[in-house]
C-alpha atoms as a PDB file:
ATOM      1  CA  UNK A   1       0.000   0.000   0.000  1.00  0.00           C
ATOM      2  CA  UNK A   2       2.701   2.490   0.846  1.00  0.00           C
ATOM      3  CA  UNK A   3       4.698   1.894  -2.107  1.00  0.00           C
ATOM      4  CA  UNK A   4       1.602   2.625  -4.666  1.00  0.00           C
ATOM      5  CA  UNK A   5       1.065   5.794  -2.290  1.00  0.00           C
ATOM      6  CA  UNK A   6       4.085   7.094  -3.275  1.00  0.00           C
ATOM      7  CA  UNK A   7       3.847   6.129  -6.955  1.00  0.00           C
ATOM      8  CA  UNK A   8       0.324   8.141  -7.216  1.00  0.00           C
ATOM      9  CA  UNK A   9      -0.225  11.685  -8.470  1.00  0.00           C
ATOM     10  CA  UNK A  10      -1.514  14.789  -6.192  1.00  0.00           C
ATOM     11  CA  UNK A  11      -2.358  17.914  -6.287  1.00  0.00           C
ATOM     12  CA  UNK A  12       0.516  18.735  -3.816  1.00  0.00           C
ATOM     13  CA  UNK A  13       2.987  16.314  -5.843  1.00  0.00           C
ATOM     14  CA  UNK A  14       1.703  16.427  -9.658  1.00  0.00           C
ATOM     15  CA  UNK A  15       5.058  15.064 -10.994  1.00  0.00           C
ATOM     16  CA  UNK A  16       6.428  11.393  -9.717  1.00  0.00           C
ATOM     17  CA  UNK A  17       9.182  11.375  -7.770  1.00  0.00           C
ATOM     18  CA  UNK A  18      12.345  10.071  -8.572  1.00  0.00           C
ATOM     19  CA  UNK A  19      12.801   6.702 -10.485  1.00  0.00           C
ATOM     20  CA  UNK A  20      15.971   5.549  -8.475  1.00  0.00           C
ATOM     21  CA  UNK A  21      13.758   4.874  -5.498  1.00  0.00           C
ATOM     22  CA  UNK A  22      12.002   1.613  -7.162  1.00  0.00           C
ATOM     23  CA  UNK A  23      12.723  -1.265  -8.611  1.00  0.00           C
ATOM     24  CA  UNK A  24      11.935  -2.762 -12.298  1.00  0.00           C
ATOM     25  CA  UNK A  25       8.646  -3.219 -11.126  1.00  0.00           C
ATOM     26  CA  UNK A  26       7.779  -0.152 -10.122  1.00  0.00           C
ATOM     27  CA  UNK A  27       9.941   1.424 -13.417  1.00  0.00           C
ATOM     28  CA  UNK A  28       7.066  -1.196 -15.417  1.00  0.00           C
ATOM     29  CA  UNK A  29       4.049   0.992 -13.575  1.00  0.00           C
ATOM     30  CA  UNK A  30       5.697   4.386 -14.082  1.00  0.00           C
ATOM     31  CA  UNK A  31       5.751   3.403 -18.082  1.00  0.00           C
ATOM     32  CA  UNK A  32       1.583   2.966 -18.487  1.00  0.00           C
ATOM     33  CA  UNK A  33      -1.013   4.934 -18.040  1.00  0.00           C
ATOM     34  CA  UNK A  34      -1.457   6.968 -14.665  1.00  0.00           C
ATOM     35  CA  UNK A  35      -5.002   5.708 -14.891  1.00  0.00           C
ATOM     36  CA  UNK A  36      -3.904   2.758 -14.200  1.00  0.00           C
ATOM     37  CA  UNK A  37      -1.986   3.841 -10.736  1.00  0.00           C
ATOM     38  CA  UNK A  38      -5.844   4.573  -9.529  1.00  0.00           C
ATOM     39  CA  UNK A  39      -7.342   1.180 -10.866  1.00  0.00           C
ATOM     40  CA  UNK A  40      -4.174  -0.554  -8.549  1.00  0.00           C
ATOM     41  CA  UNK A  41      -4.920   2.176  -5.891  1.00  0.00           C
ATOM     42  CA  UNK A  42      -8.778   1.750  -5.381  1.00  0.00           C
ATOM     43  CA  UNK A  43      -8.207  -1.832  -5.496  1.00  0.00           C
ATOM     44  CA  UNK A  44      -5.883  -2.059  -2.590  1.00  0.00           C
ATOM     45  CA  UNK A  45      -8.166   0.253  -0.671  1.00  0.00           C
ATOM     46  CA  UNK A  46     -11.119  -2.275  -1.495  1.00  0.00           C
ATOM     47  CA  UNK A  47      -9.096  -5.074   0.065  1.00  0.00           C
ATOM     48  CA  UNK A  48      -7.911  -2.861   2.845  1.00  0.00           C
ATOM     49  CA  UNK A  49     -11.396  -1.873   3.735  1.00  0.00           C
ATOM     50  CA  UNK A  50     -12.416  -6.211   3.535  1.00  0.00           C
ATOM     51  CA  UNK A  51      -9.823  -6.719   5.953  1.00  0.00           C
ATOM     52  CA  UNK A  52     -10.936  -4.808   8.512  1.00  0.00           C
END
C-alpha cells in the first residue's frame, strides 16, 4: 500500500518522484497509463477496507 502511495499523483505532488527509489517493477508501472496507478490504488483500498 505504501509503495503505490508514493507512486500516485496529487495535487501537492503532480510530478512522480524520482525513479531511483524503485525497482523494475515499479519502473514497469511508471511506463503505463497513470489511470492505471488509480485502478491498482482503489483496489488495494477495497481489500484494505475487507480486511478490517
Amino acid at each position: 500500500y505504501r509503495l503505490i502511495y508514493k507512486i500516485i499523483l496529487f495535487k501537492k505532488r503532480p510530478f512522480l518522484p524520482p525513479i531511483k527509489e524503485y525497482n523494475n517493477n515499479y519502473f514497469i508501472l511508471i511506463k503505463l497509463n497513470i489511470l492505471y496507478y488509480y485502478k491498482i490504488f482503489l483496489k488495494i483500498i477495497e481489500l484494505s477496507i475487507f480486511n478490517k
